[in-house]
N, C-alpha and C. Protein backbone atom coordinates (compact mmCIF):
# COMPACT_ATOMS: atom_id res chain seq x y z
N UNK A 1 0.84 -1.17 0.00
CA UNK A 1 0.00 0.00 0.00
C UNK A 1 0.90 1.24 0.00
N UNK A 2 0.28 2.08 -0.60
CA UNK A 2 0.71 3.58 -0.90
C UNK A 2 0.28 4.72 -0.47
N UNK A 3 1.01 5.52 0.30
CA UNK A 3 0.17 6.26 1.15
C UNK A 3 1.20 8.16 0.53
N UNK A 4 0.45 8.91 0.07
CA UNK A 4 1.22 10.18 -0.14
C UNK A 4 0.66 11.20 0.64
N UNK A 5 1.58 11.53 1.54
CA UNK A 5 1.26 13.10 2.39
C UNK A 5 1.86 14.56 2.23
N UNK A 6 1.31 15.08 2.31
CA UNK A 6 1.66 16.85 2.07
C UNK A 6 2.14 17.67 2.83
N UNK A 7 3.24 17.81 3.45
CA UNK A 7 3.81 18.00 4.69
C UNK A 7 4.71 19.53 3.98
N UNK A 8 4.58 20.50 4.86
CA UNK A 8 5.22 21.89 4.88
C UNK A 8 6.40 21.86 6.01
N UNK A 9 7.64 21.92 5.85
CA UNK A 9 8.59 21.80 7.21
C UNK A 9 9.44 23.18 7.27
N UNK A 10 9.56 24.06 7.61
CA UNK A 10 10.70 24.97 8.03
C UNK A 10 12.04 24.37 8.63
N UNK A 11 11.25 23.29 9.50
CA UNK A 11 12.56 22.81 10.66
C UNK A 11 13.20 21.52 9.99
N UNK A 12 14.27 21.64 9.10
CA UNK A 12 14.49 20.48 8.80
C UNK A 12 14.53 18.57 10.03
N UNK A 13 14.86 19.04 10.95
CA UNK A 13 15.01 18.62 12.40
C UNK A 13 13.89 17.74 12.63
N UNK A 14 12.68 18.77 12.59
CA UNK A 14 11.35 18.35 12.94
C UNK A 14 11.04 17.58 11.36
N UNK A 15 11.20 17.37 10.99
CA UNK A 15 10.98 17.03 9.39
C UNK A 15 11.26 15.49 9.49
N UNK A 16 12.54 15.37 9.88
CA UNK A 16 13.52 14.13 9.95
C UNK A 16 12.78 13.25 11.40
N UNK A 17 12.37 14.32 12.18
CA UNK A 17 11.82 13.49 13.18
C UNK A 17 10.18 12.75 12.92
N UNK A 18 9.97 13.33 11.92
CA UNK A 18 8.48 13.07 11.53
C UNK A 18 8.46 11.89 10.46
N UNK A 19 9.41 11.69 10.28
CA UNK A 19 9.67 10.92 8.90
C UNK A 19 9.89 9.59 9.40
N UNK A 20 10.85 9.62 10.70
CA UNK A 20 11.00 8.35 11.69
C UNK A 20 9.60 7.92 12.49
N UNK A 21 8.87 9.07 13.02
CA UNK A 21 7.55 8.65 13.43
C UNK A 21 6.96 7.77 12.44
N UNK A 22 6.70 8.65 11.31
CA UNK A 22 6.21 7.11 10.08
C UNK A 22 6.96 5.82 9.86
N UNK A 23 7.98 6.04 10.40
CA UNK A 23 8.85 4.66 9.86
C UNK A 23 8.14 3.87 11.29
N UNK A 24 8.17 4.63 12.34
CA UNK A 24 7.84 3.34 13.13
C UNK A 24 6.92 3.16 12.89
N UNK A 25 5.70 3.86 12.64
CA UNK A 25 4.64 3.08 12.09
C UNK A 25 4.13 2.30 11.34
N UNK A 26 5.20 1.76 10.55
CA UNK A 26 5.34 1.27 9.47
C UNK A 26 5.27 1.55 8.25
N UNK A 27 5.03 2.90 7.97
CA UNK A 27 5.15 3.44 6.56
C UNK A 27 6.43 4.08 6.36
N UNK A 28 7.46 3.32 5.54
CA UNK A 28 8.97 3.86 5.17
C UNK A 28 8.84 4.63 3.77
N UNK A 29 9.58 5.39 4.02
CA UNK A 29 9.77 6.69 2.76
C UNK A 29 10.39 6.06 1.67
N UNK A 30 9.73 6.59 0.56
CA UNK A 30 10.53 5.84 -0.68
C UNK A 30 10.80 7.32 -1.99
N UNK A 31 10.28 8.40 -1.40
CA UNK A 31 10.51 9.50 -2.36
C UNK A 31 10.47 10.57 -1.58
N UNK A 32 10.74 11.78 -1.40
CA UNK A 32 10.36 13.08 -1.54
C UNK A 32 10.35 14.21 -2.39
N UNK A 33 9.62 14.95 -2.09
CA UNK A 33 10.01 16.31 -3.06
C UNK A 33 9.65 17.27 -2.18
N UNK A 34 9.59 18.48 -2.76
CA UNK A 34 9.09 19.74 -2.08
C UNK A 34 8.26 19.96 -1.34
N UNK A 35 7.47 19.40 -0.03
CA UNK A 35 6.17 19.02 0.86
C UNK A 35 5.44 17.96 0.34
N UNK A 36 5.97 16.94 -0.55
CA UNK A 36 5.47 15.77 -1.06
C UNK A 36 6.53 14.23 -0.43
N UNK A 37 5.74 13.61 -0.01
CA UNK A 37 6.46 12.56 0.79
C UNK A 37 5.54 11.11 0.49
N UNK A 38 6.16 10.01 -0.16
CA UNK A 38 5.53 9.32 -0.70
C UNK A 38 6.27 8.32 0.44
N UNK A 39 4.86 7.21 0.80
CA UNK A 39 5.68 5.94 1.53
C UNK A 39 4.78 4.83 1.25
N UNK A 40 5.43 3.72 1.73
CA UNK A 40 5.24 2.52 1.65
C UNK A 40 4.78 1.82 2.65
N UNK A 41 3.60 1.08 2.73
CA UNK A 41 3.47 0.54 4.10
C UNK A 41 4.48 -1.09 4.63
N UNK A 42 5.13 -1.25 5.45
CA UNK A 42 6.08 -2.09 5.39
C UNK A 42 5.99 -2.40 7.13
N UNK A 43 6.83 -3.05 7.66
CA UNK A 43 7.33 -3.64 8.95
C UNK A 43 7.69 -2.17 10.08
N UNK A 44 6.96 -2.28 10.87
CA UNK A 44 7.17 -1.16 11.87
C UNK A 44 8.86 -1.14 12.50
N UNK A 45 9.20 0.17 12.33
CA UNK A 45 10.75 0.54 12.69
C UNK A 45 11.85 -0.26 12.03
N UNK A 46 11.54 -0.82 10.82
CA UNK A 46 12.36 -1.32 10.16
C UNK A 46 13.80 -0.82 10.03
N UNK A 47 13.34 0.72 9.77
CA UNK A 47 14.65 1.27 9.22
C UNK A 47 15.38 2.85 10.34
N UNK A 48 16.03 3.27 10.31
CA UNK A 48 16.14 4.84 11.06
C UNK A 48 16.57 5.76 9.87
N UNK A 49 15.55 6.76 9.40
CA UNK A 49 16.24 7.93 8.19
C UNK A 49 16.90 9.09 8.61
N UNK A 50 18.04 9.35 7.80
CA UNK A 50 18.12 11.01 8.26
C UNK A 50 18.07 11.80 7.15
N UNK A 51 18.02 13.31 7.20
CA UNK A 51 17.93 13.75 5.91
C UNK A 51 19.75 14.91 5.94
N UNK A 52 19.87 15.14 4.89
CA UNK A 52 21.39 16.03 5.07
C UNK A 52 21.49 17.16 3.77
N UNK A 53 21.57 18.01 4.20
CA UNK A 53 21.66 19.47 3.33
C UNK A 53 23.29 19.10 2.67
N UNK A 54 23.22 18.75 1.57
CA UNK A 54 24.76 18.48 0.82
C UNK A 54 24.80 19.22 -0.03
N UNK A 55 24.60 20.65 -0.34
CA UNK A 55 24.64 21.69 -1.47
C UNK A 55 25.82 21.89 -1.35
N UNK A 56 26.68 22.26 -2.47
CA UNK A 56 27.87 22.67 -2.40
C UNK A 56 29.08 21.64 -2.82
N UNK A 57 28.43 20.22 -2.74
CA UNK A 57 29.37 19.36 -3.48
C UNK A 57 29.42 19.10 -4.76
N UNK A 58 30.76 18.96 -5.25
CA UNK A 58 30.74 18.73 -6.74
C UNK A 58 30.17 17.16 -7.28
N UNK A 59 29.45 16.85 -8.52
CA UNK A 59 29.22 15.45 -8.77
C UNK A 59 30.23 14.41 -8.47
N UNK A 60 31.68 14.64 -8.41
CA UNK A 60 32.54 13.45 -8.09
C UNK A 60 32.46 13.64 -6.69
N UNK A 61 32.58 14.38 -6.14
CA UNK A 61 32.19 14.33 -4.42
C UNK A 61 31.06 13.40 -3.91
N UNK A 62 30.03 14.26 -4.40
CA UNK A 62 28.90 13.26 -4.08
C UNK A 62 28.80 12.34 -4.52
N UNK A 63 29.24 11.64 -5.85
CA UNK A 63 29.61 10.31 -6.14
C UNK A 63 30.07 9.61 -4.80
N UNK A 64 31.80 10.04 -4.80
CA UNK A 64 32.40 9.47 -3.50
C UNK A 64 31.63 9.22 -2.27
N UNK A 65 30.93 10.13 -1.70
CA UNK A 65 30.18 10.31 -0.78
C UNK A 65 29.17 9.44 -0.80
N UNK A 66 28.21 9.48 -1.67
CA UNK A 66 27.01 8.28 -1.96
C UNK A 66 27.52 6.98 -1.61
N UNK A 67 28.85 6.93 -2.38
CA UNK A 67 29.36 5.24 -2.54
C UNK A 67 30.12 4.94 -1.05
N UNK A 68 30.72 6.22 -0.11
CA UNK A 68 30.75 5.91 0.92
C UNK A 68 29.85 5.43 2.41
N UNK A 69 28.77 6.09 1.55
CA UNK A 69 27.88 5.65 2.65
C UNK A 69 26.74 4.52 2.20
N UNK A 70 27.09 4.02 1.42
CA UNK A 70 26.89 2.79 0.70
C UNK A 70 27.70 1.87 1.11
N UNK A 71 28.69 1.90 1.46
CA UNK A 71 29.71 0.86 1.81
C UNK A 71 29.50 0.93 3.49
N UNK A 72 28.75 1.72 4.17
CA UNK A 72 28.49 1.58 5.56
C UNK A 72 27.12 1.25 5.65
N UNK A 73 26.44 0.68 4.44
CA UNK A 73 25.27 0.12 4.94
C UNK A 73 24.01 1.13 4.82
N UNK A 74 24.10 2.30 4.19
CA UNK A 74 23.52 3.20 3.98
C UNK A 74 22.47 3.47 2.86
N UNK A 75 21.12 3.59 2.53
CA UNK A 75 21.06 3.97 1.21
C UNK A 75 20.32 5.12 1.17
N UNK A 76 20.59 5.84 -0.15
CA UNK A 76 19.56 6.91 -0.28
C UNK A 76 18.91 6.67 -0.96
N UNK A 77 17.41 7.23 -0.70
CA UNK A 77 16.69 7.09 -0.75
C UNK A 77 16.16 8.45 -1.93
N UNK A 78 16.34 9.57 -2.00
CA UNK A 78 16.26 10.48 -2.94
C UNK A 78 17.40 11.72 -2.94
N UNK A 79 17.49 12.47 -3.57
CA UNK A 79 17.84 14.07 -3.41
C UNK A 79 17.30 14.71 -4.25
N UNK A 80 16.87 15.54 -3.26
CA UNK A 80 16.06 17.27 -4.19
C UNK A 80 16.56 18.29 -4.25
N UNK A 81 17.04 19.59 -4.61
CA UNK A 81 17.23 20.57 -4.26
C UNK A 81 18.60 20.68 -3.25
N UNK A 82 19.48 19.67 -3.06
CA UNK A 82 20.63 19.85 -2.13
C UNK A 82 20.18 18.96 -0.46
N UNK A 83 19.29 18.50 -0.72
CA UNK A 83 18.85 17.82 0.36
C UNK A 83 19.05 16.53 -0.43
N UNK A 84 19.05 15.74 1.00
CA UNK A 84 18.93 14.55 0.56
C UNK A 84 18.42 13.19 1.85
N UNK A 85 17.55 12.44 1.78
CA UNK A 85 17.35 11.38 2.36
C UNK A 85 17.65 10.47 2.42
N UNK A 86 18.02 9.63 3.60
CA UNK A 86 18.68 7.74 3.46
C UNK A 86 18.28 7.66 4.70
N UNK A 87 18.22 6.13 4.07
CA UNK A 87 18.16 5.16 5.76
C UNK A 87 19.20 4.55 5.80
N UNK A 88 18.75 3.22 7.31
CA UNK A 88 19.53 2.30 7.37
C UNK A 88 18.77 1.35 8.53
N UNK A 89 19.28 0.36 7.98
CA UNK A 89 18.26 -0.75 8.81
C UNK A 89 18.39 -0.60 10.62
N UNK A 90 17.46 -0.60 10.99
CA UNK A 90 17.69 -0.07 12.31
C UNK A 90 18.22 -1.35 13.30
N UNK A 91 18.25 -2.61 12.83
CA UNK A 91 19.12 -3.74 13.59
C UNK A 91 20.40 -3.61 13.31
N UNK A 92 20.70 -2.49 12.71
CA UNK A 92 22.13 -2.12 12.68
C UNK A 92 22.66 -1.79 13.62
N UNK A 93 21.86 -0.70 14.74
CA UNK A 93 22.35 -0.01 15.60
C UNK A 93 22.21 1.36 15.09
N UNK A 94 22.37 2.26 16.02
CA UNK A 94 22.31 4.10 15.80
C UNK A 94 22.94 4.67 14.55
N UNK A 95 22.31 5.08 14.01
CA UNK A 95 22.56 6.00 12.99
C UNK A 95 22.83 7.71 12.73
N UNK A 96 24.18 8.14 12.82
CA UNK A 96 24.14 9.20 13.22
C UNK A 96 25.12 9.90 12.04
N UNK A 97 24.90 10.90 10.94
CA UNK A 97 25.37 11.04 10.13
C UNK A 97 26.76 12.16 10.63
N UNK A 98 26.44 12.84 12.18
CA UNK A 98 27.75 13.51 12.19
C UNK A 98 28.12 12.99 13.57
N UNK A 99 29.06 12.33 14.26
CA UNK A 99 29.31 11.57 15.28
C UNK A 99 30.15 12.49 15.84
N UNK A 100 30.75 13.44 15.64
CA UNK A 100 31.41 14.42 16.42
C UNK A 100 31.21 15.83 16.37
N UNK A 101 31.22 16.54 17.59
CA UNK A 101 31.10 17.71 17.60
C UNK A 101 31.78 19.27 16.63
N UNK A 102 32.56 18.58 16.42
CA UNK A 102 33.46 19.31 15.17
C UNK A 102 33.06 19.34 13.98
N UNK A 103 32.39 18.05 13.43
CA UNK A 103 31.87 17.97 11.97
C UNK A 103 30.45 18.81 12.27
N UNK A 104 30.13 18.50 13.32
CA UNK A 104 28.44 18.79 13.17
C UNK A 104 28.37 20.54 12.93
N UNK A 105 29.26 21.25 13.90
CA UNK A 105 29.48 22.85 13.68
C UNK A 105 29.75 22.68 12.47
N UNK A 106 30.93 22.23 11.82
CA UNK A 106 30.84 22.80 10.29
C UNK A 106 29.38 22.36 9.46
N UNK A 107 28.98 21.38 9.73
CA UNK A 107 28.05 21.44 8.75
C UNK A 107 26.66 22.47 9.16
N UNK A 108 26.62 22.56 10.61
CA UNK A 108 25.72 23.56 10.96
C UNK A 108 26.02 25.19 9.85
N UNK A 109 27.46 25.20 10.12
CA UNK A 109 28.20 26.56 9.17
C UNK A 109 27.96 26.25 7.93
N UNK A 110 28.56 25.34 7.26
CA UNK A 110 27.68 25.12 5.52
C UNK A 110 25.83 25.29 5.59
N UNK A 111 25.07 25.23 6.32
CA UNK A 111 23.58 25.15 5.94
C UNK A 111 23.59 26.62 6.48
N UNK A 112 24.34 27.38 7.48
CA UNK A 112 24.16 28.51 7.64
C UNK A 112 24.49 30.06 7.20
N UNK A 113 25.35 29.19 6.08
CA UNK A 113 25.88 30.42 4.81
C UNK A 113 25.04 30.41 3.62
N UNK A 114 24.15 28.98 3.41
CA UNK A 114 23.42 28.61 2.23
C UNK A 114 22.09 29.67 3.15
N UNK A 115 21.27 28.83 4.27
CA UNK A 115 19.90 30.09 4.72
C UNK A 115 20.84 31.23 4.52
N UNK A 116 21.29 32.20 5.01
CA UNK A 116 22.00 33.35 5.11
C UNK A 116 21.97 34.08 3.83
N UNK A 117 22.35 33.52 2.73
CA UNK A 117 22.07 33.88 1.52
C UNK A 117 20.93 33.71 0.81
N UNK A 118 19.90 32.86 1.02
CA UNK A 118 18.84 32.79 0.85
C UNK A 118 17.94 34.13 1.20
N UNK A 119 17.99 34.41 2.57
CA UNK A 119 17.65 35.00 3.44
C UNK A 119 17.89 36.61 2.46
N UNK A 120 19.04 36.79 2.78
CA UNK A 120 19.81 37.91 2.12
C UNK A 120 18.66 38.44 0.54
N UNK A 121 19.09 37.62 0.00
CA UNK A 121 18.33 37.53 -1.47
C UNK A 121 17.28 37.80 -1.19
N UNK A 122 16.16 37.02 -0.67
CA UNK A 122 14.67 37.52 -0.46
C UNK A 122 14.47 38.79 0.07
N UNK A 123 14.89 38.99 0.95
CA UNK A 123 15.26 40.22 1.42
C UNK A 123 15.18 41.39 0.98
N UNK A 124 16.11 41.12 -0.03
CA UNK A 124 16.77 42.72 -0.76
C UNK A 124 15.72 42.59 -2.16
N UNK A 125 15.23 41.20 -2.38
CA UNK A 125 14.06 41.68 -3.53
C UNK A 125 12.63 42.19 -3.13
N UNK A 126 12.74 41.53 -1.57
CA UNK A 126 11.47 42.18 -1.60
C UNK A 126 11.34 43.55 -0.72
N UNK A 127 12.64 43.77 -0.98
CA UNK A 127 12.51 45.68 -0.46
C UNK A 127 12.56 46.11 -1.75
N UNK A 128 13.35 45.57 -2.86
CA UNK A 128 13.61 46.49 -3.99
C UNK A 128 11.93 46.24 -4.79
N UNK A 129 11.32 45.17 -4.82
CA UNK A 129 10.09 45.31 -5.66
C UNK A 129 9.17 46.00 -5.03
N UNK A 130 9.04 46.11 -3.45
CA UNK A 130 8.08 47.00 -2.69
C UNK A 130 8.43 48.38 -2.71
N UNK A 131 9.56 48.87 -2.52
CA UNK A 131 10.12 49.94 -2.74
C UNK A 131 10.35 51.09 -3.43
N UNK A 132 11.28 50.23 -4.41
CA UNK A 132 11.88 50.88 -5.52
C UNK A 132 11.58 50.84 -6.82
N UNK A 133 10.57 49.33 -7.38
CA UNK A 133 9.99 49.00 -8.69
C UNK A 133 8.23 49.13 -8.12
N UNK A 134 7.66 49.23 -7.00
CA UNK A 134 6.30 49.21 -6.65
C UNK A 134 6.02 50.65 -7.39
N UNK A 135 6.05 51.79 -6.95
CA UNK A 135 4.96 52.55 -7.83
C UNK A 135 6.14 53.44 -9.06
N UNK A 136 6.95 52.73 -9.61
CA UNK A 136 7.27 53.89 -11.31
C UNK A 136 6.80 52.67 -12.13
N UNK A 137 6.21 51.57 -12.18
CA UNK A 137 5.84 51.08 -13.44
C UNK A 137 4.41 50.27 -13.03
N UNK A 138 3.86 50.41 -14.39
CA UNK A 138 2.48 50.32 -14.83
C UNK A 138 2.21 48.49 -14.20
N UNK A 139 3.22 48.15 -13.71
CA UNK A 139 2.92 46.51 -13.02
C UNK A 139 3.16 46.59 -11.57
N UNK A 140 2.72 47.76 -10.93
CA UNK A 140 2.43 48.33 -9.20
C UNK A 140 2.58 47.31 -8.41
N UNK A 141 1.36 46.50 -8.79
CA UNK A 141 0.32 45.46 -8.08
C UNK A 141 1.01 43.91 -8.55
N UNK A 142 1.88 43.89 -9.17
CA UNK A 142 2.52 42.62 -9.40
C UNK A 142 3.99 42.76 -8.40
N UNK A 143 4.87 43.64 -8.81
CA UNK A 143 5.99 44.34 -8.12
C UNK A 143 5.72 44.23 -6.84
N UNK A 144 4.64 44.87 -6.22
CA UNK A 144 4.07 44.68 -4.38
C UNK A 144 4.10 43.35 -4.28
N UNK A 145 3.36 42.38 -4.73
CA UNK A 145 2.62 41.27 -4.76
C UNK A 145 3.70 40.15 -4.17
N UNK A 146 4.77 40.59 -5.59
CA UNK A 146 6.27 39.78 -5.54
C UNK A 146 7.00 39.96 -4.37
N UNK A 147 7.04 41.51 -3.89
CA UNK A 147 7.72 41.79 -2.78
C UNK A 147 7.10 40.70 -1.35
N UNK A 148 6.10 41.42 -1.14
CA UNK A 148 5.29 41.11 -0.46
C UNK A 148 6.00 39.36 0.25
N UNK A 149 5.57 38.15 -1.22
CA UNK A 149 5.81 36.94 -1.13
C UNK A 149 7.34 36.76 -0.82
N UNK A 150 8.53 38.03 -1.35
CA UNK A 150 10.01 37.54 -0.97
C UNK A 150 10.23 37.97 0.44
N UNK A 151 9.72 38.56 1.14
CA UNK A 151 9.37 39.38 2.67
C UNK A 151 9.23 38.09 3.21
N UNK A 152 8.04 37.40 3.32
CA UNK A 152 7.32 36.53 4.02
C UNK A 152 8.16 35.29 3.91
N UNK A 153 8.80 35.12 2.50
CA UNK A 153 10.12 34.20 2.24
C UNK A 153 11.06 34.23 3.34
N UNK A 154 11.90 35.56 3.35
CA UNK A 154 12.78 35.94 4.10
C UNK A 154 12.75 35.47 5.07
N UNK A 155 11.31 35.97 5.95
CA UNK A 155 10.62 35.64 7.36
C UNK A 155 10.81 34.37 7.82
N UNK A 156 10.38 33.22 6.43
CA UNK A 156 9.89 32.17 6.99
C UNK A 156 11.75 31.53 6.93
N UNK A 157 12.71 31.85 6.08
CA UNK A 157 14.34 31.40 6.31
C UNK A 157 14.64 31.93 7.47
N UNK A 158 14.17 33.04 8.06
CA UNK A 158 15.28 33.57 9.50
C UNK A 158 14.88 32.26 10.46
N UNK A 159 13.66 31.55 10.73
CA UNK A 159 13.48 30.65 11.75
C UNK A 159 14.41 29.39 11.77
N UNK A 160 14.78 28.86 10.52
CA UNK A 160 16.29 27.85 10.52
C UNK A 160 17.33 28.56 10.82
N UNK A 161 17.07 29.77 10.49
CA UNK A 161 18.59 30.62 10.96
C UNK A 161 19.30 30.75 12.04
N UNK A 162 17.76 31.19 12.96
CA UNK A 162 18.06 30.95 14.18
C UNK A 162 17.85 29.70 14.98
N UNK A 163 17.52 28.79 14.49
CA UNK A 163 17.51 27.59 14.88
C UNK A 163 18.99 27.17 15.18
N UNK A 164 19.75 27.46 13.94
CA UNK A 164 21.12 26.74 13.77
C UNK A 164 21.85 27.29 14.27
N UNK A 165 21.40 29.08 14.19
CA UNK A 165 22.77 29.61 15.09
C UNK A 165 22.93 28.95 16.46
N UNK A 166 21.57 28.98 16.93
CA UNK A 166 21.13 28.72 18.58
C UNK A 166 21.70 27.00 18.61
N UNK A 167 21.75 26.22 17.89
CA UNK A 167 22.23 24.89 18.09
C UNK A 167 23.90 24.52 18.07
N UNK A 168 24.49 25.23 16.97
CA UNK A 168 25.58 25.86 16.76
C UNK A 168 26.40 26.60 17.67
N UNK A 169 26.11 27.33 18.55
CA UNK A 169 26.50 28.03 19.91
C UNK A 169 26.31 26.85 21.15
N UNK A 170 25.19 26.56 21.16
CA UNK A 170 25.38 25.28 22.03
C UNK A 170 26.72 23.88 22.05
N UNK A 171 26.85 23.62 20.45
CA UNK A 171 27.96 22.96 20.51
C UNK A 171 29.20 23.20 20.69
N UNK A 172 29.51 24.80 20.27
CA UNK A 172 30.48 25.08 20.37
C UNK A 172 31.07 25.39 21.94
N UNK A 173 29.83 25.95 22.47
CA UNK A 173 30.06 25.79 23.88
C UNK A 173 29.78 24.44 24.46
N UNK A 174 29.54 23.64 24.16
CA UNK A 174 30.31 22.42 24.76
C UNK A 174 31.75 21.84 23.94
N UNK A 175 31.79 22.02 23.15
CA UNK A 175 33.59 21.40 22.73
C UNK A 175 34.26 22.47 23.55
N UNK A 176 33.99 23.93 24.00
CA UNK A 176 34.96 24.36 24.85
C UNK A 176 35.08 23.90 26.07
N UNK A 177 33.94 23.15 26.64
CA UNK A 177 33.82 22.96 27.86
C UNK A 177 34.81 21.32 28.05
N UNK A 178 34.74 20.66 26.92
CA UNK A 178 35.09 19.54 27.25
C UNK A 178 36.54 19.36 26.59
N UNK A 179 36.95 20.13 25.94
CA UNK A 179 38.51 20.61 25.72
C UNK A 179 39.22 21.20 27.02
């Protein structure tokens, strides 16, 4: 059986945790896309997924990378947009894609230069279309419209922003503490 749900996530976190709720229930993920999440009904807690923001690698990287975590028992399951999903059978034992405090800050810092610029961008278009292109041309009400939607964009990226900074400061203040 086939079950497709429509899910909106800001929190990647909460996303990944919701995705394991279905797995224990027995519906395991076999696709995603953009708030589209397709699963399978199968054996309760079969598997443990995580999902991982990998923008920024080149195709032989992520080659390497895929085939490395393929060789630990890993599979993925899709990538969209720089995201990407995998499991792993959960009689494996814990599944944890960054096992030390050091990797996890940097990768907190790679997803926090990608929102940051996101952020940035929406931002500055939707001051310049509300602003500066809203009333000298005869498309007012499209120009606002656009702004308007890159504003509310912006809005809705600062909440991972500060998610990560705030998680990100936490780790770092513990590797000082335990150095």
């Amino acid at each position: 059986m086939r079950k497709i749900l429509y899910r909106f996530f800001v929190d990647f976190e909460k996303e990944e945790k919701w995705v394991n709720e279905m797995g224990a229930q027995g519906w395991h993920l076999q696709k995603f896309s953009f708030g589209r999440f397709t699963f399978t009904k199968g054996e309760p807690g079969t598997f443990i997924y995580r999902n991982e923001f990998i923008s920024g690698m080149s195709s032989n990287e992520k080659k390497d990378y895929f085939e490395f975590l393929k060789d630990s028992g890993i599979s993925i399951i899709n990538e969209l947009g720089g995201w990407v999903y995998m499991k792993k059978a959960a009689a494996d034992g814990p599944f944890e894609i960054y096992t030390d405090t050091k990797s996890k800050i940097a990768y907190y810092k790679r997803m926090l230069n990608i929102f940051a610029l996101l952020f940035i961008i929406n931002a500055w278009m939707g001051i310049a279309n509300i602003s500066i292109f809203g009333d000298k041309t005869s498309f007012e009400f499209v120009n606002q419209s656009v702004g308007v939607f890159n504003i509310a964009a912006a809005l809705l990226i600062a909440y991972p922003i500060i998610k990560i900074i705030k998680s990100k400061r936490l780790l770092e203040k513990d590797l000082q503490f335990f150095e």
